[in-house]
N, C-alpha and C. Protein backbone atom coordinates (compact mmCIF):
# COMPACT_ATOMS: atom_id res chain seq x y z
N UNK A 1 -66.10 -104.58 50.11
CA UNK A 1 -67.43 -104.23 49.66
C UNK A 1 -67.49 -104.12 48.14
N UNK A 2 -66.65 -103.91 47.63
CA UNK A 2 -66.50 -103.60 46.18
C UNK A 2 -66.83 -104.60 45.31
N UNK A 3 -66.48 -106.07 46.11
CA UNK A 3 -66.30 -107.69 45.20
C UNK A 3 -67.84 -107.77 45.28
N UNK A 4 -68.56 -107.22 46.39
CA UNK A 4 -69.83 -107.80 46.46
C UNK A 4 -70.30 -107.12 45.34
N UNK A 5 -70.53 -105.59 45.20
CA UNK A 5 -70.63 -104.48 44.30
C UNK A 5 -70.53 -105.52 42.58
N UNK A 6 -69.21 -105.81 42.60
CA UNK A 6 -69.07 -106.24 41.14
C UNK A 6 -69.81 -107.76 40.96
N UNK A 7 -69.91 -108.17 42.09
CA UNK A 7 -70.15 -109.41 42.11
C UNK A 7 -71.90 -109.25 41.08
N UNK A 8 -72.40 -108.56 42.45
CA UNK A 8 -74.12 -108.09 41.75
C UNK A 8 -74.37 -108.11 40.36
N UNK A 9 -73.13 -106.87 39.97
CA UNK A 9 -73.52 -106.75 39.00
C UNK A 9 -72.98 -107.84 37.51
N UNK A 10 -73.07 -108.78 37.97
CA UNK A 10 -72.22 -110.15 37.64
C UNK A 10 -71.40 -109.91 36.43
N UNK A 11 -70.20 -109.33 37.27
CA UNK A 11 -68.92 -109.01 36.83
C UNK A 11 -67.61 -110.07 36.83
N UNK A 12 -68.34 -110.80 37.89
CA UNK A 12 -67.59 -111.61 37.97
C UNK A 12 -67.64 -112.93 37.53
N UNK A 13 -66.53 -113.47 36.64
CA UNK A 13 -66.68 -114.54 35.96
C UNK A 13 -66.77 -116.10 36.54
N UNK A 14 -67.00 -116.97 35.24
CA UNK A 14 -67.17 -118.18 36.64
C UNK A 14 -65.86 -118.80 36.92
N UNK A 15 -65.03 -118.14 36.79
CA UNK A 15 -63.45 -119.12 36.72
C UNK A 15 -63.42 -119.34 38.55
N UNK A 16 -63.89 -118.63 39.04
CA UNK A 16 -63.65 -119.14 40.79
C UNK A 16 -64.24 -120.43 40.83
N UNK A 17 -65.71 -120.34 40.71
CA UNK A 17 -66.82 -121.41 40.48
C UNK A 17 -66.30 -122.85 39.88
N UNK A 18 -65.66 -122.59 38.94
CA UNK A 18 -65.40 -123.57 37.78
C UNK A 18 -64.14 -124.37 38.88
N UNK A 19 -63.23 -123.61 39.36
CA UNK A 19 -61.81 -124.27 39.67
C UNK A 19 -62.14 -124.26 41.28
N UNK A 20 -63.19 -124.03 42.07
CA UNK A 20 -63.80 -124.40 43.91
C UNK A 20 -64.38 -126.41 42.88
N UNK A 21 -65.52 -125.92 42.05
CA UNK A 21 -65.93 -127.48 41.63
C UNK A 21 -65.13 -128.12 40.67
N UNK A 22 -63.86 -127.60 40.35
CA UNK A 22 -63.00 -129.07 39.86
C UNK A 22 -62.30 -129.48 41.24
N UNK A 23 -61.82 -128.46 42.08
CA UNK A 23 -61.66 -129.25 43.27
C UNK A 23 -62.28 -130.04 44.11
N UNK A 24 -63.89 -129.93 43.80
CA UNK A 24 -64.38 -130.76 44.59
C UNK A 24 -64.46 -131.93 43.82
N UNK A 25 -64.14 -132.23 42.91
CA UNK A 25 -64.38 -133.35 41.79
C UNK A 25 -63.28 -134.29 42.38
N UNK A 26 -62.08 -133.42 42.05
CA UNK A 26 -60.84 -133.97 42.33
C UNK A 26 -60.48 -134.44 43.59
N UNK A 27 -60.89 -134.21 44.96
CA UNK A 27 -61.40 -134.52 46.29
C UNK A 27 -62.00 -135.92 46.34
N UNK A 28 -63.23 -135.80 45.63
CA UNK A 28 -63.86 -136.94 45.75
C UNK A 28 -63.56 -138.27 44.49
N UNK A 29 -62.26 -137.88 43.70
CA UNK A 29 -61.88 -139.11 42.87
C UNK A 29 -60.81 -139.56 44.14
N UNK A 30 -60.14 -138.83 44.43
CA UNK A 30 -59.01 -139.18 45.32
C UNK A 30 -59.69 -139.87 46.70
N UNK A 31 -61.09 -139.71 46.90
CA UNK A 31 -61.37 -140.51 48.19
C UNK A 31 -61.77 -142.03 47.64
N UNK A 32 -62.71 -142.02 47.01
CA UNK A 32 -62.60 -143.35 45.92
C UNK A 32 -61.78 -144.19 45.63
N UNK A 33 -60.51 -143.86 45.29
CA UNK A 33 -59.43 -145.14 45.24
C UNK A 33 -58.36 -145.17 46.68
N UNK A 34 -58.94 -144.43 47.82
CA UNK A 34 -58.37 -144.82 48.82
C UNK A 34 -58.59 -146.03 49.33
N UNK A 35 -60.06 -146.62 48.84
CA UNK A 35 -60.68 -147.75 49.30
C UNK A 35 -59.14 -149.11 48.44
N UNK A 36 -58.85 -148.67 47.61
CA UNK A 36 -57.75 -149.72 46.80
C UNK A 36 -56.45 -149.46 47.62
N UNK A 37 -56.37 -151.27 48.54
CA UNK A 37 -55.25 -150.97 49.12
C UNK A 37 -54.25 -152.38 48.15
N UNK A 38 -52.76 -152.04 48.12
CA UNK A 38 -51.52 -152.23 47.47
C UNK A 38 -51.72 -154.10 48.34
N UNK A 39 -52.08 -155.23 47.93
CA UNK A 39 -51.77 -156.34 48.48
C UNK A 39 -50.45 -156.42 49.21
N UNK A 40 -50.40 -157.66 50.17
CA UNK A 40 -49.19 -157.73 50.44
C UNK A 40 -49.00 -158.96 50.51
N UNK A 41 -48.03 -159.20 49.94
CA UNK A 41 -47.31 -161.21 49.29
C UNK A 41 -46.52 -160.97 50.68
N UNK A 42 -46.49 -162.26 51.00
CA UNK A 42 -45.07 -163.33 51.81
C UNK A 42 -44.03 -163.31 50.74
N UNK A 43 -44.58 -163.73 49.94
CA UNK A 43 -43.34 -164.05 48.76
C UNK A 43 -43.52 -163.13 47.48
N UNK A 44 -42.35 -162.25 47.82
CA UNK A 44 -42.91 -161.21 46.32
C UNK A 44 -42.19 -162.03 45.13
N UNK A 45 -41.97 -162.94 44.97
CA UNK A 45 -41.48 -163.43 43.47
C UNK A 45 -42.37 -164.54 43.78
N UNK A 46 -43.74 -164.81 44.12
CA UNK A 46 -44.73 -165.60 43.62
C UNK A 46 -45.99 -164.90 42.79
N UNK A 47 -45.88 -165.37 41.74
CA UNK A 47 -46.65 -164.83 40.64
C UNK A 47 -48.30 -165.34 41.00
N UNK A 48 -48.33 -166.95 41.46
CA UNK A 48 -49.88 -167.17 42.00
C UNK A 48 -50.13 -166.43 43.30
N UNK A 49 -49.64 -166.31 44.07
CA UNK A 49 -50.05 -165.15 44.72
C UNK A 49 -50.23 -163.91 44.83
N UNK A 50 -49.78 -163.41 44.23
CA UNK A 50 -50.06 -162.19 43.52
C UNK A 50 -51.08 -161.98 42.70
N UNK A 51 -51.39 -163.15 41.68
CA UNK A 51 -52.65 -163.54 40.90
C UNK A 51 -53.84 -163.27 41.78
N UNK A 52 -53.87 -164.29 43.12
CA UNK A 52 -54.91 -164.81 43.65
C UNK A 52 -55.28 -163.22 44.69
N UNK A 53 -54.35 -162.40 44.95
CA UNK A 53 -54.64 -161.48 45.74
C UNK A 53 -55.47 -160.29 44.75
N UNK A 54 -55.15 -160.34 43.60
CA UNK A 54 -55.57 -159.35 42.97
C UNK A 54 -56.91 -159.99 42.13
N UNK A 55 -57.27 -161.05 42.29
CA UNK A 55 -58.46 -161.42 41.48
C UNK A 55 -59.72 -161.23 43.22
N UNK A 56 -58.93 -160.86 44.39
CA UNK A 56 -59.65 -160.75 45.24
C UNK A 56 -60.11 -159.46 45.34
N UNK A 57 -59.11 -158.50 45.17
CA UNK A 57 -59.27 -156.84 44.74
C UNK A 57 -60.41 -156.27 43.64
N UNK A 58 -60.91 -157.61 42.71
CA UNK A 58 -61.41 -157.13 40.96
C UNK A 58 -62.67 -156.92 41.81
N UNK A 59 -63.22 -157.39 42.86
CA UNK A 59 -64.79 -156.31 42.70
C UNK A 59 -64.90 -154.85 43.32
N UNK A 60 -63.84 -155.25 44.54
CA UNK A 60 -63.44 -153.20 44.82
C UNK A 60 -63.06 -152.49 43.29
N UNK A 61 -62.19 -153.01 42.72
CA UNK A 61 -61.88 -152.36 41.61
C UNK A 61 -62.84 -151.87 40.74
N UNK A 62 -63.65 -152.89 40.07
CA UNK A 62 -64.85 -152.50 39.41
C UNK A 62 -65.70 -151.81 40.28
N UNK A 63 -66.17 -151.54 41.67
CA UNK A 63 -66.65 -150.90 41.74
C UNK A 63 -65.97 -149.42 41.62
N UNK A 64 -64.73 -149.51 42.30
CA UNK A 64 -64.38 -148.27 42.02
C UNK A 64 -64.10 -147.28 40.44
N UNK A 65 -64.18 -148.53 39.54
CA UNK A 65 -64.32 -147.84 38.16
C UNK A 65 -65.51 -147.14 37.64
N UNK A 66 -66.84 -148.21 38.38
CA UNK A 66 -68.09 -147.90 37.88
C UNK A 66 -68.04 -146.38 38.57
N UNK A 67 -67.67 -146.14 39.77
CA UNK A 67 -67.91 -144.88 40.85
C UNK A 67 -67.10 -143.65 39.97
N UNK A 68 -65.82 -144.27 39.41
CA UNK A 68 -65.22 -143.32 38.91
C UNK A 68 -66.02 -143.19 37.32
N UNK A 69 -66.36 -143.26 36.71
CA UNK A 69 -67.04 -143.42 35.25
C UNK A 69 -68.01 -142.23 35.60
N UNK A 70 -68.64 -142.76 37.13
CA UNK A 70 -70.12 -142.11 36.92
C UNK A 70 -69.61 -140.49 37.99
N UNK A 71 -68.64 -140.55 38.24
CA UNK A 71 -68.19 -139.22 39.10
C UNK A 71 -67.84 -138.47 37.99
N UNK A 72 -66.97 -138.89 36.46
CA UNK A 72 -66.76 -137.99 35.59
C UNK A 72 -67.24 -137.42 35.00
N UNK A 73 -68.96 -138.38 34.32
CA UNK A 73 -69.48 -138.28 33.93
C UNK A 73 -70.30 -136.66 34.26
N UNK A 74 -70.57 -137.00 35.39
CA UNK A 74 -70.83 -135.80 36.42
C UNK A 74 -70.59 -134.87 36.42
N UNK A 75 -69.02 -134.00 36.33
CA UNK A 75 -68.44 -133.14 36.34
C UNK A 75 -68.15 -132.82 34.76
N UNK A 76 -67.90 -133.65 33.70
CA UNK A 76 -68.45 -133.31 32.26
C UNK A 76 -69.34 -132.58 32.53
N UNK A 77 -70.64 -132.77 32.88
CA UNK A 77 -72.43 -132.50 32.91
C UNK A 77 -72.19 -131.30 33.21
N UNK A 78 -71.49 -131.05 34.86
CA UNK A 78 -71.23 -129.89 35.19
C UNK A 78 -70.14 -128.99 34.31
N UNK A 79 -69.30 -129.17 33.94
CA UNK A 79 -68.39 -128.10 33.27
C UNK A 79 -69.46 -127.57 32.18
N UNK A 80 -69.79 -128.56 31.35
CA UNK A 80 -70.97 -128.39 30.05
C UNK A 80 -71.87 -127.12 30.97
N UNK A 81 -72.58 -127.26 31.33
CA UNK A 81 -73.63 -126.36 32.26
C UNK A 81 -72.77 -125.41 32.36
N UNK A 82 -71.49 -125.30 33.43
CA UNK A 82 -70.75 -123.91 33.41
C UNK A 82 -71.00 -123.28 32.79
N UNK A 83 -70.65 -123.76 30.94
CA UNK A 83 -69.79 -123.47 30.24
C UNK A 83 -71.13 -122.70 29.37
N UNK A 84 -72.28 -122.91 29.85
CA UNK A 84 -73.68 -122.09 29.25
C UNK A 84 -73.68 -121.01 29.92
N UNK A 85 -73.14 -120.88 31.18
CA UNK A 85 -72.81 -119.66 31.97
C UNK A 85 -72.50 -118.58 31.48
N UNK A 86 -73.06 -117.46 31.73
CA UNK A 86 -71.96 -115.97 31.47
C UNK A 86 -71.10 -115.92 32.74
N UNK A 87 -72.10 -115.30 33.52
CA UNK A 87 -71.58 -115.19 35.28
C UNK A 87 -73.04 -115.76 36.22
N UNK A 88 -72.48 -115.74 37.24
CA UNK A 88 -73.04 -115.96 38.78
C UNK A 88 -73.83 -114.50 39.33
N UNK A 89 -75.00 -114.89 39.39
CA UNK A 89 -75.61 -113.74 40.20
C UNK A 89 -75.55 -113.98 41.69
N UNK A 90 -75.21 -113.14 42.42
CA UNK A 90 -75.54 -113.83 44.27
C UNK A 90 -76.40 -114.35 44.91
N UNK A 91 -77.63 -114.46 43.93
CA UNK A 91 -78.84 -114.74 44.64
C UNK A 91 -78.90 -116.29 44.02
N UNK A 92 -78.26 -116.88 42.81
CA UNK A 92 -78.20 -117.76 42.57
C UNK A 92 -77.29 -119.17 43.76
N UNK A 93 -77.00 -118.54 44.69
CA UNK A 93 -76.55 -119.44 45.46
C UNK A 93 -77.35 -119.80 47.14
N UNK A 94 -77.95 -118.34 46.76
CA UNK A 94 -79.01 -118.35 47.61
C UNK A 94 -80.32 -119.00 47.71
N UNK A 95 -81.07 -118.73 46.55
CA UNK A 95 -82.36 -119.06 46.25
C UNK A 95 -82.33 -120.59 46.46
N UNK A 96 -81.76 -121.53 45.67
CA UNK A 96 -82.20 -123.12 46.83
C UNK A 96 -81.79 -123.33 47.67
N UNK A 97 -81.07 -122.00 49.00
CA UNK A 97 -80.95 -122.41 50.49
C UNK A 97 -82.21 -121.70 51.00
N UNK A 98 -82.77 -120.56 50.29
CA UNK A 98 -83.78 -120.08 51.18
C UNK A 98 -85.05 -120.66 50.75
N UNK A 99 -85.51 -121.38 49.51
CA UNK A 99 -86.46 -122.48 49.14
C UNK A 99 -86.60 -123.47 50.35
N UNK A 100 -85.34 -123.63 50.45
CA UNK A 100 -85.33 -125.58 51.78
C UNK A 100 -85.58 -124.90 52.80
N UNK A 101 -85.13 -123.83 53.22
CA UNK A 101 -85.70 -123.33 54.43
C UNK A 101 -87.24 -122.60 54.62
N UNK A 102 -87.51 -122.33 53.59
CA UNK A 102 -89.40 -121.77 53.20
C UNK A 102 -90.22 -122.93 53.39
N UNK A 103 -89.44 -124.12 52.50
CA UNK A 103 -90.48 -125.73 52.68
C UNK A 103 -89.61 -126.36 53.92
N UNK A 104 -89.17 -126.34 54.69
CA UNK A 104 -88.85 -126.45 55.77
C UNK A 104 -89.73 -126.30 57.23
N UNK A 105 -89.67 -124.60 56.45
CA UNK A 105 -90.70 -123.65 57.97
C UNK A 105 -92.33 -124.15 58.17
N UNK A 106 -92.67 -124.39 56.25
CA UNK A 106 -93.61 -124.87 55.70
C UNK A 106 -94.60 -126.37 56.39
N UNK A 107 -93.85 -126.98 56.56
CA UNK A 107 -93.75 -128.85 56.87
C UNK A 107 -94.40 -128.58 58.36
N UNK A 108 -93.28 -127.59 59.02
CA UNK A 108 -93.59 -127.70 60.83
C UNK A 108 -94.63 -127.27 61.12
N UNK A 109 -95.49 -126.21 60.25
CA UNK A 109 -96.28 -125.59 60.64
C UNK A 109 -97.65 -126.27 60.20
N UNK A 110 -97.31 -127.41 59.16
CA UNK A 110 -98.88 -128.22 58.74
C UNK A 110 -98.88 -129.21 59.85
């Protein structure tokens, strides 16, 4: 009861916040280049094949660069924002779940 207590009184800093969303950053770079799989030659001392397998890979690749560029980009945006942070109030994690659920209740009833 106490964490909630300090929490309120936003005592608590954003270093939880900050290092839950670099993990989620880091989660979703690592699912991204799962899509890049390692070719496989018949002949590993043929250099045109190896060529020709990996010029087949260059548009997964680029996409996965563009994905990765714009995932960093992202989490820059977000650390920056953190980093305007003092602390986390509790209601700040609340208020746009109980919004979607107000325009939610909202929708069924027009």
């Amino acid at each position: 009861m106490r964490l909630f207590e300090r929490f309120s009184r936003g005592e608590l800093r954003l270093n939880r916040i900050e290092a839950f969303s670099d993990g989620v950053f880091a989660i979703i770079v690592t699912l991204l280049v799962l899509e890049l799989k390692v070719p496989v030659l018949r002949d590993h001392g043929s250099i045109s094949e190896l060529t020709h397998h990996l010029l087949e890979l260059l548009p997964k690749f680029l996409s996965w660069l563009i994905s990765f560029i714009i995932v960093c980009k992202v989490w820059l945006n977000h650390r920056h924002v953190l980093g305007l942070a003092r602390h986390v109030s509790p209601n700040a994690k609340l208020r746009p779940t109980l919004r979607k659920q107000r325009d939610a209740n909202a929708s069924t009833l027009n």
